[in-house]
N, C-alpha and C. Protein backbone atom coordinates (compact mmCIF):
# COMPACT_ATOMS: atom_id res chain seq x y z
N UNK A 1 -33.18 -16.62 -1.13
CA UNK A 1 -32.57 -17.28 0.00
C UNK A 1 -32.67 -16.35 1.18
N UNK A 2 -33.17 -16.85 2.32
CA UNK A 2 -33.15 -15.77 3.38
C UNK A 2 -32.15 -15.44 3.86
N UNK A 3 -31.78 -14.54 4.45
CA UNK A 3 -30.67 -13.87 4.78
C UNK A 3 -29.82 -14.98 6.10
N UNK A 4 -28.47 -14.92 6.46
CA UNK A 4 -27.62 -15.53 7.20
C UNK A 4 -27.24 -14.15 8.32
N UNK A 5 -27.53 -14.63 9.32
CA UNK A 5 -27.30 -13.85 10.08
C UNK A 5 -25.69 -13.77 10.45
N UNK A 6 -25.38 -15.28 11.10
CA UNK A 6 -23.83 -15.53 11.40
C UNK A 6 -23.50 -17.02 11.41
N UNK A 7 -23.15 -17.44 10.59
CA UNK A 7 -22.75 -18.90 10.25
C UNK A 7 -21.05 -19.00 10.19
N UNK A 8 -21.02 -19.98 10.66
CA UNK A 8 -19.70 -20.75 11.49
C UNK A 8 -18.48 -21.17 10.26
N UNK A 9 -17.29 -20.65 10.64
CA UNK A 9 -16.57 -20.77 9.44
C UNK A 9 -16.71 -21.89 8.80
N UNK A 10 -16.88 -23.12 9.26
CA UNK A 10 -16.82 -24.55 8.34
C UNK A 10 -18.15 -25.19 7.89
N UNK A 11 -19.11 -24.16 8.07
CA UNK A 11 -20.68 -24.29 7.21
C UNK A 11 -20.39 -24.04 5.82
N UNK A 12 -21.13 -25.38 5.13
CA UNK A 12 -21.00 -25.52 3.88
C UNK A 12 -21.08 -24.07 3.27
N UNK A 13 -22.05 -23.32 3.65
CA UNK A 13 -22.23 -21.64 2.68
C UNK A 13 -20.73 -21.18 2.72
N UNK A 14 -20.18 -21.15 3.47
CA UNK A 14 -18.81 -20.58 4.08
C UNK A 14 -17.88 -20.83 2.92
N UNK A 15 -17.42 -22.29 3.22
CA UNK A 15 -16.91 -23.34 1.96
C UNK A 15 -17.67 -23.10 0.60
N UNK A 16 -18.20 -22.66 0.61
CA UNK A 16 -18.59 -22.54 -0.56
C UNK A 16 -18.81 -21.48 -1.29
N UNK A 17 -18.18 -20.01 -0.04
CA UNK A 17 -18.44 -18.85 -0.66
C UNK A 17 -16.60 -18.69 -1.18
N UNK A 18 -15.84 -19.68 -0.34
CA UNK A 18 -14.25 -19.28 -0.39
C UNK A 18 -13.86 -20.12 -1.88
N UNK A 19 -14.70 -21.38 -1.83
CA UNK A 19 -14.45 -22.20 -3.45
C UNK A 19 -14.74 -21.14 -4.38
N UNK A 20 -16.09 -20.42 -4.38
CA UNK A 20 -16.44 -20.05 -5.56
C UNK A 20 -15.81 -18.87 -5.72
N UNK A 21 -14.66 -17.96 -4.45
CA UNK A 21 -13.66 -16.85 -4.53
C UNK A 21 -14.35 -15.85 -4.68
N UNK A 22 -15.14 -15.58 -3.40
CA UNK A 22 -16.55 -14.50 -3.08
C UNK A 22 -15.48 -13.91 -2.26
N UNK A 23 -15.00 -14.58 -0.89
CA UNK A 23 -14.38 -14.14 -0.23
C UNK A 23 -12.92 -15.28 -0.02
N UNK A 24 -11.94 -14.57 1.08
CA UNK A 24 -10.87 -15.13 1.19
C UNK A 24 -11.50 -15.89 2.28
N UNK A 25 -10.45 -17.11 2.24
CA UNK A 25 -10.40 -17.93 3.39
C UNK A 25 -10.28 -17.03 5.03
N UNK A 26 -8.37 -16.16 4.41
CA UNK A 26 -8.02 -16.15 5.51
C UNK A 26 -8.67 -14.58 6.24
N UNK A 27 -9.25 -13.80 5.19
CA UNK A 27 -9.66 -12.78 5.81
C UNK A 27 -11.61 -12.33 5.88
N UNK A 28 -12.09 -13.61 5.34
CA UNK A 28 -13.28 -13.62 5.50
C UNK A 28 -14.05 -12.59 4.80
N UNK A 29 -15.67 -12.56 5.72
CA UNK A 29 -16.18 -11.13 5.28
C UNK A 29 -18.10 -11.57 5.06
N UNK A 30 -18.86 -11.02 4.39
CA UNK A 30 -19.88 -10.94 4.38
C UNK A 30 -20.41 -11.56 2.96
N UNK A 31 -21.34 -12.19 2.86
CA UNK A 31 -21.73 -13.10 1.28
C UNK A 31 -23.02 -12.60 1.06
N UNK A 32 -23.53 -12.44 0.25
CA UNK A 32 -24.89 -12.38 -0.38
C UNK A 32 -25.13 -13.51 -1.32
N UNK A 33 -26.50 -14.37 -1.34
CA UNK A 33 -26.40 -15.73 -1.89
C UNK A 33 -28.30 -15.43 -2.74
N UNK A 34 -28.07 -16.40 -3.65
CA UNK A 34 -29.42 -16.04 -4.41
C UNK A 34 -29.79 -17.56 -4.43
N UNK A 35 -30.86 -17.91 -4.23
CA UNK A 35 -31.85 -18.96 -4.17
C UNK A 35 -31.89 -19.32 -5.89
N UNK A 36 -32.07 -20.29 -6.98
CA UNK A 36 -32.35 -20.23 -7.97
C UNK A 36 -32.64 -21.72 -8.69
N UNK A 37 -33.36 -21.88 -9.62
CA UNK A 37 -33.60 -23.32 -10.29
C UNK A 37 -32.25 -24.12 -10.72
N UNK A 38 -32.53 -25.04 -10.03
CA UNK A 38 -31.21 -25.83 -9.76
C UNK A 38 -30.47 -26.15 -11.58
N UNK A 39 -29.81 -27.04 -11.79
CA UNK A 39 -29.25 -28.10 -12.87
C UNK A 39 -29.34 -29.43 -12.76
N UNK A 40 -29.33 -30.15 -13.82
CA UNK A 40 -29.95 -31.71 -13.40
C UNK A 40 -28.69 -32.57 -12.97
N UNK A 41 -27.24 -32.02 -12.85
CA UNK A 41 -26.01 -32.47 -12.88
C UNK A 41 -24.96 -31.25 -12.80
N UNK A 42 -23.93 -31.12 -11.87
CA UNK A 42 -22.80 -30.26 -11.76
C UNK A 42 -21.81 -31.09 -11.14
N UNK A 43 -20.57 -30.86 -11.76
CA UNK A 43 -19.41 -31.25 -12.44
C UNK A 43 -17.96 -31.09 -10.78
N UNK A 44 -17.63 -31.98 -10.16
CA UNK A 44 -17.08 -31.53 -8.98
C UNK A 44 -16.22 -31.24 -9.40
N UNK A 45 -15.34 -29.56 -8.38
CA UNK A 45 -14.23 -28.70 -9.48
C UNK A 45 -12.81 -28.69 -7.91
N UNK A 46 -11.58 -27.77 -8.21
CA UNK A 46 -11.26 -27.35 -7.38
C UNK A 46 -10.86 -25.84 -8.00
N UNK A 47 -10.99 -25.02 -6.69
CA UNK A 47 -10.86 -23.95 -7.12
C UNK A 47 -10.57 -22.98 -5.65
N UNK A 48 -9.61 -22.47 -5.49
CA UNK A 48 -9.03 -21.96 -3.65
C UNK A 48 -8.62 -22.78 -3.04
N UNK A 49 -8.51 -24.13 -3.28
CA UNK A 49 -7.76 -24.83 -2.56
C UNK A 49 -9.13 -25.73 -1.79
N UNK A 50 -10.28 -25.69 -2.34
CA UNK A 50 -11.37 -26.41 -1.68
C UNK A 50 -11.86 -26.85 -3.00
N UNK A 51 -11.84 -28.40 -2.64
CA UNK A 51 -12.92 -29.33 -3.56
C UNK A 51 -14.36 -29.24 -3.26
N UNK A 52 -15.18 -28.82 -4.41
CA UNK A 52 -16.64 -29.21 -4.62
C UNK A 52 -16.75 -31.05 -4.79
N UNK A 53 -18.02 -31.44 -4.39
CA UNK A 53 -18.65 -32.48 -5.01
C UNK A 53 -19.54 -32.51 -6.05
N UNK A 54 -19.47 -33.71 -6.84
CA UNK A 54 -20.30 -33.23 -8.54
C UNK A 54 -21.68 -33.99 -7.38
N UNK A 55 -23.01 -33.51 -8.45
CA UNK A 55 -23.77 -33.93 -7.39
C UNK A 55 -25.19 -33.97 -9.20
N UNK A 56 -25.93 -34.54 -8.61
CA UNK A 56 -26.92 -34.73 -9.49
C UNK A 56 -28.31 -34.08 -9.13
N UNK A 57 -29.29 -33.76 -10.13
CA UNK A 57 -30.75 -33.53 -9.97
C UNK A 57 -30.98 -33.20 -8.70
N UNK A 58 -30.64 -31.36 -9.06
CA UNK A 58 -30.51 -30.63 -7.35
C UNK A 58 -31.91 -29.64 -7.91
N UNK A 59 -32.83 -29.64 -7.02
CA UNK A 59 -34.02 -28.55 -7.10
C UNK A 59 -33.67 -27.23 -6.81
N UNK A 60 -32.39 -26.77 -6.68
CA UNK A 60 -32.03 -25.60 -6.41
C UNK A 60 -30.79 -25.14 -6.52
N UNK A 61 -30.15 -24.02 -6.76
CA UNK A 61 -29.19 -23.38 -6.51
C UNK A 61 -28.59 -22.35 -6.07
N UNK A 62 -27.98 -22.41 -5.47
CA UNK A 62 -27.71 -20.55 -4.50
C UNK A 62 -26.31 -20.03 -5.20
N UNK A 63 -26.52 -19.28 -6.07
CA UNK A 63 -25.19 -18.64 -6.21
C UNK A 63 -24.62 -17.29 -5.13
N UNK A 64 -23.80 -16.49 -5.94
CA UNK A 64 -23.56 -15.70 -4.49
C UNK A 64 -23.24 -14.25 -5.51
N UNK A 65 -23.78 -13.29 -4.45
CA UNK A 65 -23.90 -11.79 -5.22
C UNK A 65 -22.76 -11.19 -4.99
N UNK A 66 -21.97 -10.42 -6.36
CA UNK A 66 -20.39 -10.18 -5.82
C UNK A 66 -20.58 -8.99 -6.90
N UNK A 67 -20.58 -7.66 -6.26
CA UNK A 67 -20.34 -6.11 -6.32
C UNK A 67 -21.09 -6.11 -7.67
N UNK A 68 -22.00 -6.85 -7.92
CA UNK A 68 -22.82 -6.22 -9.65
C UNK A 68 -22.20 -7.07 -10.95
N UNK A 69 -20.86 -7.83 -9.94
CA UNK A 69 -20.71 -8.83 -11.83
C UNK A 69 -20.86 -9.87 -11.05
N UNK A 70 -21.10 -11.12 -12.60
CA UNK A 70 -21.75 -11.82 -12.15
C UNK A 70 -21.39 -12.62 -13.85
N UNK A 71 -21.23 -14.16 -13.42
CA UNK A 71 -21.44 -14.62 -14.97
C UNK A 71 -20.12 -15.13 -15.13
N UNK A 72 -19.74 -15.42 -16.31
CA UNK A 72 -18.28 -15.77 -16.96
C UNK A 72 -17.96 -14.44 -18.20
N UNK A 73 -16.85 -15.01 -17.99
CA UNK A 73 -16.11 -13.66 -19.11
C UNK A 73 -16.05 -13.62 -20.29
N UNK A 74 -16.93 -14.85 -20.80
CA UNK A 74 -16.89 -14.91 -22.34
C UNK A 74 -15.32 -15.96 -22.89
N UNK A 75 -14.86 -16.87 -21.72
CA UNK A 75 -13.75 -17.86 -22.79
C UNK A 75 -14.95 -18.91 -23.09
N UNK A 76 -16.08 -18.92 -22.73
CA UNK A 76 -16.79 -20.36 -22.81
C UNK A 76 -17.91 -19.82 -24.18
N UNK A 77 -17.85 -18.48 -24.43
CA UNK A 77 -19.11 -18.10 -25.10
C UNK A 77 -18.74 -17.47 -26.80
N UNK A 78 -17.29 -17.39 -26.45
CA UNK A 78 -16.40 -16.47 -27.53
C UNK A 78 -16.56 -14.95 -27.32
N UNK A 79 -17.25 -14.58 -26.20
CA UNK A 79 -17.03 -13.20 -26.23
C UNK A 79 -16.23 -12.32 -26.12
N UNK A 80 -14.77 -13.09 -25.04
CA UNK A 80 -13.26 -12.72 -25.10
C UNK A 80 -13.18 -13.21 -27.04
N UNK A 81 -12.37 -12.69 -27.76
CA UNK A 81 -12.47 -13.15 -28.84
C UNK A 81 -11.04 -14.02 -29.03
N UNK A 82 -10.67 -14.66 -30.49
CA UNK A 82 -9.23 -15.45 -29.86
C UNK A 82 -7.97 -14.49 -29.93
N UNK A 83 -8.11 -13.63 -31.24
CA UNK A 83 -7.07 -12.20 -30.66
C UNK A 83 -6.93 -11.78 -29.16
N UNK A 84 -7.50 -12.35 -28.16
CA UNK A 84 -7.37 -11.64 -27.00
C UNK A 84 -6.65 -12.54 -25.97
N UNK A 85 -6.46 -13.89 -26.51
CA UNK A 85 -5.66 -15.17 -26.12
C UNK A 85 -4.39 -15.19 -26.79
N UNK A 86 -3.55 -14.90 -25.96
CA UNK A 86 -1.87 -15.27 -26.01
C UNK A 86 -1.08 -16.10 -25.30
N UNK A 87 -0.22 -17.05 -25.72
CA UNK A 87 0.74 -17.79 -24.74
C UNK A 87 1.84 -17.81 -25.10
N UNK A 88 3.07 -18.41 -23.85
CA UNK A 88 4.21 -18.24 -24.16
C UNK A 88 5.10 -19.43 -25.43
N UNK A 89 4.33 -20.09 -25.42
CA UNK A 89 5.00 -21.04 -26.66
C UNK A 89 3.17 -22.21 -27.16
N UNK A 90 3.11 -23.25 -28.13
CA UNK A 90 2.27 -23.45 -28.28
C UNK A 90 2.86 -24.81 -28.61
N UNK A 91 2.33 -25.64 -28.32
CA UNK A 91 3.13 -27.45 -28.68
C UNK A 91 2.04 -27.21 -30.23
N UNK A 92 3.34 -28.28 -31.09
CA UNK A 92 2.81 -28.90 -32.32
C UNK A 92 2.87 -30.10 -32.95
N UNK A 93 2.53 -30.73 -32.94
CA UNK A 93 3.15 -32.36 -33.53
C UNK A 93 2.08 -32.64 -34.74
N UNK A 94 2.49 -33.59 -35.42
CA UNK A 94 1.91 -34.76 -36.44
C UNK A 94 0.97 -35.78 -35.61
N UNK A 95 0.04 -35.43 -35.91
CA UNK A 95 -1.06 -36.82 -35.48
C UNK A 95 -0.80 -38.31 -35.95
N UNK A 96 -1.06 -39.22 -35.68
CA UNK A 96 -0.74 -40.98 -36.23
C UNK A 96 -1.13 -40.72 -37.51
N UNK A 97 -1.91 -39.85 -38.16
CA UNK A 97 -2.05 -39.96 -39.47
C UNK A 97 -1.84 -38.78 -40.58
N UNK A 98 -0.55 -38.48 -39.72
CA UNK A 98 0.42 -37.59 -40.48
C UNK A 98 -0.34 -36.05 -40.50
N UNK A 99 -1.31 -35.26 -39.70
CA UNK A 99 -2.08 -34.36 -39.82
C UNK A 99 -1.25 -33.38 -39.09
N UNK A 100 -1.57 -32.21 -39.23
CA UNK A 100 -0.76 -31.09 -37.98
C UNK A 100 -1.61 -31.10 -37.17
N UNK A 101 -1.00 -30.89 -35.68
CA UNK A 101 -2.05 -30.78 -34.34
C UNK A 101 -1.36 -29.46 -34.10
N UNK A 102 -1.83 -28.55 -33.68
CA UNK A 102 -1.46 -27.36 -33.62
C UNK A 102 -2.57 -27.31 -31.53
N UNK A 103 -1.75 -26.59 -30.94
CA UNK A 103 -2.51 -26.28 -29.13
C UNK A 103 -2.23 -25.14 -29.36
N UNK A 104 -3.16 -24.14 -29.79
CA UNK A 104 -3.02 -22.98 -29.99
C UNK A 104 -3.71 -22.36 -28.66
N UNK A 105 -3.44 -21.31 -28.18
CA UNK A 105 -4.35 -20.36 -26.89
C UNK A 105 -6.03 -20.20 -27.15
N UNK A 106 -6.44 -20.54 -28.91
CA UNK A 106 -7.59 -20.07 -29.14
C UNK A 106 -8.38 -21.52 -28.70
N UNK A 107 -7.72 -22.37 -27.84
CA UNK A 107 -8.23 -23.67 -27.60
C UNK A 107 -8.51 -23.48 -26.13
N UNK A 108 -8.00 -22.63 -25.63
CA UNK A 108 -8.09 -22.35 -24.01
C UNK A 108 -9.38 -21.96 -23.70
N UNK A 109 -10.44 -22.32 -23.89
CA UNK A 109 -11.98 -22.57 -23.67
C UNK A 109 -12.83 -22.90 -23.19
N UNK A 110 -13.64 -23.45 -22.10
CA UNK A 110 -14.38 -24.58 -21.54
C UNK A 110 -15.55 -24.72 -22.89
N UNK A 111 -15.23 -26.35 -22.71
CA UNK A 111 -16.06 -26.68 -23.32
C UNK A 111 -16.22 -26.64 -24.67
N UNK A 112 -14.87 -26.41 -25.08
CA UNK A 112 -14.67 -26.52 -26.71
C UNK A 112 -13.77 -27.79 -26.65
N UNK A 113 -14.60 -28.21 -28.46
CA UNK A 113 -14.36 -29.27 -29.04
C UNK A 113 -12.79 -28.80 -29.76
N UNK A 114 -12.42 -29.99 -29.58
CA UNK A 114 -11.07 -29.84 -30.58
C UNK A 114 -10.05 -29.57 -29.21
N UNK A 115 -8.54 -29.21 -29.85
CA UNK A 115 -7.74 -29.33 -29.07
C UNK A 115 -7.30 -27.88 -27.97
N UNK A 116 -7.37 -28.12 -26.46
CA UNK A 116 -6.96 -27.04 -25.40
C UNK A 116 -5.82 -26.69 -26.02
N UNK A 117 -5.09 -25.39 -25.42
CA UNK A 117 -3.86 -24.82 -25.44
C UNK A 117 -2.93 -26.04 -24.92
N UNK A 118 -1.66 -25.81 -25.39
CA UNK A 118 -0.93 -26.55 -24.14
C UNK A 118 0.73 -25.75 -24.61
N UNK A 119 1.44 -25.80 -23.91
CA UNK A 119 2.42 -25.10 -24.35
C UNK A 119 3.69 -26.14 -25.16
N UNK A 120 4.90 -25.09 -25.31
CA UNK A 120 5.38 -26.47 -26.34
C UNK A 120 6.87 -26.99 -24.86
N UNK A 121 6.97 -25.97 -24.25
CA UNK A 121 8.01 -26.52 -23.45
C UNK A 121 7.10 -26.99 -21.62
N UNK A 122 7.49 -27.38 -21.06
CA UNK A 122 7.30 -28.24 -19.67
C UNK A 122 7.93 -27.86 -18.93
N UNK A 123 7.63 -26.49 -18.45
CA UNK A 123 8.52 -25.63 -17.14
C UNK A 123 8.06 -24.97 -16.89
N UNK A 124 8.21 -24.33 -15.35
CA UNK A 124 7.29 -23.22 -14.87
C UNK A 124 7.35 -21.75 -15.49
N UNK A 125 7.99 -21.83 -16.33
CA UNK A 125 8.03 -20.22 -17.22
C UNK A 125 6.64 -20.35 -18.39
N UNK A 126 5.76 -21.12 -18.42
CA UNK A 126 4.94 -20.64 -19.70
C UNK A 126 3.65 -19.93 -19.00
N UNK A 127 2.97 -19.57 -19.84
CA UNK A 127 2.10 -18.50 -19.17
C UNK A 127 0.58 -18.66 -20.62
N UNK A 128 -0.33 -18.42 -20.10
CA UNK A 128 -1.43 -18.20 -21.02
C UNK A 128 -2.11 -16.70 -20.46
N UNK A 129 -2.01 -15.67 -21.34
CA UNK A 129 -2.82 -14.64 -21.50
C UNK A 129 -4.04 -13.82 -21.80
N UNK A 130 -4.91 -13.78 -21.08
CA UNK A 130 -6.16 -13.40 -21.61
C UNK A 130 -6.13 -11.60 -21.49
N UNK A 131 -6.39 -11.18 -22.27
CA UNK A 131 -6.61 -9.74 -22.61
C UNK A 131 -8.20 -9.23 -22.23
N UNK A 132 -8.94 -8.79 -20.82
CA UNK A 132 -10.06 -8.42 -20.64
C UNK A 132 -10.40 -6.86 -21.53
N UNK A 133 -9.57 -6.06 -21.85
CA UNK A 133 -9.60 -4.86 -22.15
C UNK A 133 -10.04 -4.10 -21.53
N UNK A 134 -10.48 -4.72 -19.92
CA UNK A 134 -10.79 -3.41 -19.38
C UNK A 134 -10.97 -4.25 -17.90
N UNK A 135 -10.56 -2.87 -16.87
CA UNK A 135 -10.56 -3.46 -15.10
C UNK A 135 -11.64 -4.86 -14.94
N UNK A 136 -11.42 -6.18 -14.48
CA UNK A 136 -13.03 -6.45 -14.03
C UNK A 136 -12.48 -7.72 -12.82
N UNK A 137 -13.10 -7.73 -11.92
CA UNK A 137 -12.71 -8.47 -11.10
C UNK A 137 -13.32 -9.62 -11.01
N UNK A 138 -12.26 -10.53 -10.91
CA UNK A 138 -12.64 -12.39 -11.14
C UNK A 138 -12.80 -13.26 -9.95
N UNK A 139 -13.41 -13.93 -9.83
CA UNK A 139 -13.85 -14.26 -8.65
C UNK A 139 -13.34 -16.11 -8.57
N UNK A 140 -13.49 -16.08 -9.86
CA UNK A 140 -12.63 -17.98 -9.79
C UNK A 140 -12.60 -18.39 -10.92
N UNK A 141 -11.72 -19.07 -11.06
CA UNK A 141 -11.00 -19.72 -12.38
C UNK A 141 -11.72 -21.00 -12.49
N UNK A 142 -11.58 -21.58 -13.09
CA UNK A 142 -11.64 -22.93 -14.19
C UNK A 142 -10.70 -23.59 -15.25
N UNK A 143 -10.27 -24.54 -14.62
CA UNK A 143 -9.62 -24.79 -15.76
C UNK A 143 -9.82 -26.49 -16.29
N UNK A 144 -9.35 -26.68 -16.97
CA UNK A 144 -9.52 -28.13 -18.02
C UNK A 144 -7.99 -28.98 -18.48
N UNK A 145 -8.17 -30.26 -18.37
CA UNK A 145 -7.13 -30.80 -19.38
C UNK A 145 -7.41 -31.16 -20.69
N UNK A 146 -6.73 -32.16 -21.27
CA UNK A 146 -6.67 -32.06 -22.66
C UNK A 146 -8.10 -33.39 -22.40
N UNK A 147 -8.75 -33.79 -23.34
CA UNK A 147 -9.85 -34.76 -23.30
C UNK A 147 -8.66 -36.03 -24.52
N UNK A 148 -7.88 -35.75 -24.81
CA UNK A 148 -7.32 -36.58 -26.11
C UNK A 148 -6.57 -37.67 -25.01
N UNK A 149 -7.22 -38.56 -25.36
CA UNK A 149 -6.08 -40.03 -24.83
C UNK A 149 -5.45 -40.10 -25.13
N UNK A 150 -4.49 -39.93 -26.56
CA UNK A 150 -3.16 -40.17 -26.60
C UNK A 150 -2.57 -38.55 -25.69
N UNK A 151 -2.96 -37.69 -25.77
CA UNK A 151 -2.28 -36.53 -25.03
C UNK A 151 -2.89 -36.00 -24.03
N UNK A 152 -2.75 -36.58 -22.60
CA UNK A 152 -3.58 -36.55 -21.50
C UNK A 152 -2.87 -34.99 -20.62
N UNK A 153 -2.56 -33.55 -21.28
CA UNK A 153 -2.25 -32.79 -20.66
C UNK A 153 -2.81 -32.30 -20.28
N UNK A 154 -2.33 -31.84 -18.54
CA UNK A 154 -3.41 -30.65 -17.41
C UNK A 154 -2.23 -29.90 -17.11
N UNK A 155 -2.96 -29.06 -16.06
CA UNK A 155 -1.71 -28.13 -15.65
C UNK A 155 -2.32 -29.01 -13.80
N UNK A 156 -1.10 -29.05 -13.85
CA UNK A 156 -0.45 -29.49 -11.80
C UNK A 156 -0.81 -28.09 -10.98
N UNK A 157 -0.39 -26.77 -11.37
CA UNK A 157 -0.67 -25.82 -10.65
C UNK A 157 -0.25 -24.32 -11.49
N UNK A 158 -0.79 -23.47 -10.63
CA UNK A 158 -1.08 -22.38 -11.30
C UNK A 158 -0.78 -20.91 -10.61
N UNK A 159 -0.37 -19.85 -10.85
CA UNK A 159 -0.13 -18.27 -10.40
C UNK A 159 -1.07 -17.72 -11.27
N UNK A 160 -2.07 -16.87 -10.53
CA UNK A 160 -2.33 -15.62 -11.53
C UNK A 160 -1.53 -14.25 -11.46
N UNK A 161 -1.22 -13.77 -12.32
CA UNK A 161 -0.83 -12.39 -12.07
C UNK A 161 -1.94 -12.13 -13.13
N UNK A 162 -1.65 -10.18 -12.87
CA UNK A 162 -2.73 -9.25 -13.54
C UNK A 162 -1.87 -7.85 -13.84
N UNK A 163 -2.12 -7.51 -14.77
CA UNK A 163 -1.63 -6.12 -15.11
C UNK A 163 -2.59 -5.00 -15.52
N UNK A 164 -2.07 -4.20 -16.01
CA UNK A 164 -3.21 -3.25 -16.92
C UNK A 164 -2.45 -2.72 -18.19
N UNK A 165 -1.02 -3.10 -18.27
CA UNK A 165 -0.69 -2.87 -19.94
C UNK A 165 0.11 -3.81 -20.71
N UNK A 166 -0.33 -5.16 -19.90
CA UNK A 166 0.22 -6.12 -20.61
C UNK A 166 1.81 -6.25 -20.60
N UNK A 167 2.56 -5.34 -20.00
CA UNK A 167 3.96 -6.17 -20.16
C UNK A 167 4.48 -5.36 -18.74
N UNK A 168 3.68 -4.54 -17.47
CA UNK A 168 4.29 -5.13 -15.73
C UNK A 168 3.29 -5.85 -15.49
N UNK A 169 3.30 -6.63 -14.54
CA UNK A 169 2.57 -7.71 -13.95
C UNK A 169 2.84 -7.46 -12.62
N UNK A 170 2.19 -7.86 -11.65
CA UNK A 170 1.35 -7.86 -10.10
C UNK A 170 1.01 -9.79 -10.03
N UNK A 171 1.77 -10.04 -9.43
CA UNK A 171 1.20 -11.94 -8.66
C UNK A 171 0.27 -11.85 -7.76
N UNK A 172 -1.22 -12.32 -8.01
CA UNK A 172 -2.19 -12.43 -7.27
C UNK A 172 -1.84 -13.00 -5.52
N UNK A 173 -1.88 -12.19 -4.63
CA UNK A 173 -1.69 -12.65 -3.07
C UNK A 173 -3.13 -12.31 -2.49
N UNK A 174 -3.39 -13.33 -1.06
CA UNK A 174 -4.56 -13.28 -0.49
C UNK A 174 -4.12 -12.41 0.49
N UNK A 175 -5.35 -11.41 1.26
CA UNK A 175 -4.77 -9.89 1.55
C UNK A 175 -3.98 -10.07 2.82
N UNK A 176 -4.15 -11.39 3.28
CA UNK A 176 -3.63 -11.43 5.08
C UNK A 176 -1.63 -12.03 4.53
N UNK A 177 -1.67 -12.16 3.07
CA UNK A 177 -0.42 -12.89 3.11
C UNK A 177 0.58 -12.06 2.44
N UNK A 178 2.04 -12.53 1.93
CA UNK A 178 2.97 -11.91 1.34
C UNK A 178 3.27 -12.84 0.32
N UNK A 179 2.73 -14.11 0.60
CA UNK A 179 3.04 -15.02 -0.53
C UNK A 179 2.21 -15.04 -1.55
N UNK A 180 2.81 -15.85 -2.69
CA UNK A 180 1.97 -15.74 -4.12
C UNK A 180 1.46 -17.12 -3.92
N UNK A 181 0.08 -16.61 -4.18
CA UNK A 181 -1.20 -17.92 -4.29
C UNK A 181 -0.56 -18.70 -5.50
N UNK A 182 -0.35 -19.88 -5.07
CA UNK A 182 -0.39 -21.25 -6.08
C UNK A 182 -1.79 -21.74 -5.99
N UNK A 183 -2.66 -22.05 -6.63
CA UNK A 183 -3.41 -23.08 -7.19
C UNK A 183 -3.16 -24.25 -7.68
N UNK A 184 -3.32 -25.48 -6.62
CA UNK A 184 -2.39 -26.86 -7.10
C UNK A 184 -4.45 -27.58 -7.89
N UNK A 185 -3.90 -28.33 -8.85
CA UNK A 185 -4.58 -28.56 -9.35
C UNK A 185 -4.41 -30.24 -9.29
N UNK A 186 -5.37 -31.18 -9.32
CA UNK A 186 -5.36 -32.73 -8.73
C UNK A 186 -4.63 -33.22 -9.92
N UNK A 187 -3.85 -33.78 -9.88
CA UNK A 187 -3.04 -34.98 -10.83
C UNK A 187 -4.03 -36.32 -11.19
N UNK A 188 -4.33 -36.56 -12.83
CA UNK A 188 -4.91 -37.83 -13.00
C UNK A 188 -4.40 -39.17 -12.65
């Protein structure tokens, strides 16, 4: 992709460097973007508070270059392993045909079959934990609801915090603010 000299905050690259959480909205900054063989279909997400469009049979794709990482963290690949997934409670019920349904954290996945996490209580105190084992900086989340028709659960919205020994925590803020980033997520 050739280089951008100076493009205008509400140019799609722009929007699209703050969705994919390259940079902040409110404090901006400089993007590096890579030209690459498109996908025949991508999936419209929200993520910073800006909606993508799903879009079909694109001849190209530009992702964006961010300090040497690059990729997902392994919840979609099993490379986080499920020892490294914790939450604060886990819902359980009997299926219509008397089976255990268990929403365990090792369900918190993209793109796995079978049942997401979900917690067992419905209040802003539950939390899902991923254990990186080591510093790495994330650039945007993803998340999923349940695919089960009888149990149509998502999450409405979201806080990240981050620690480094697992029991102080730090609430993710954008650098121009004092407030803690919510991530509202679209209601079905």
């Amino acid at each position: 992709m050739s280089p951008l000299s100076s493009v205008p905050q509400s140019s799609p690259v722009c929007v699209a460097a703050v969705h994919a959480g390259v940079v902040s909205n409110g404090v901006g900054g400089r993007i590096s973007a890579v030209n690459s063989k498109g996908i025949p279909h991508y999936e419209a997400t929200l993520a910073n508070n800006v909606t993508s469009t799903g879009g079909t049979l694109s001849d190209s794709l530009f992702t964006f270059k961010t300090n040497g990482c690059s990729g997902r963290l392994g919840l979609e690949t099993n490379a986080v392993a499920d020892a490294q997934l914790s939450a604060s409670s886990v819902f359980e019920c009997k299926t219509v045909r008397g089976q255990d349904s268990v929403w365990a954290p090792s369900g918190a996945r993209l793109n796995k079959a079978g049942l997401p996490w979900a917690s067992y209580q419905l209040d802003q105190q539950q939390w899902l934990q991923v254990d990186l084992k080591r510093e790495k900086r994330i650039t945007g989340i993803t998340t999923t609801g349940s695919t089960d028709r009888e149990y149509q659960y998502h999450v409405s919205a979201y806080r990240v915090l981050y620690g480094a020994d697992g029991q102080h925590w730090s609430v993710y803020r954008e650098a121009s603010s004092s407030q803690d980033k919510v991530t509202l997520k679209p209601t079905l």
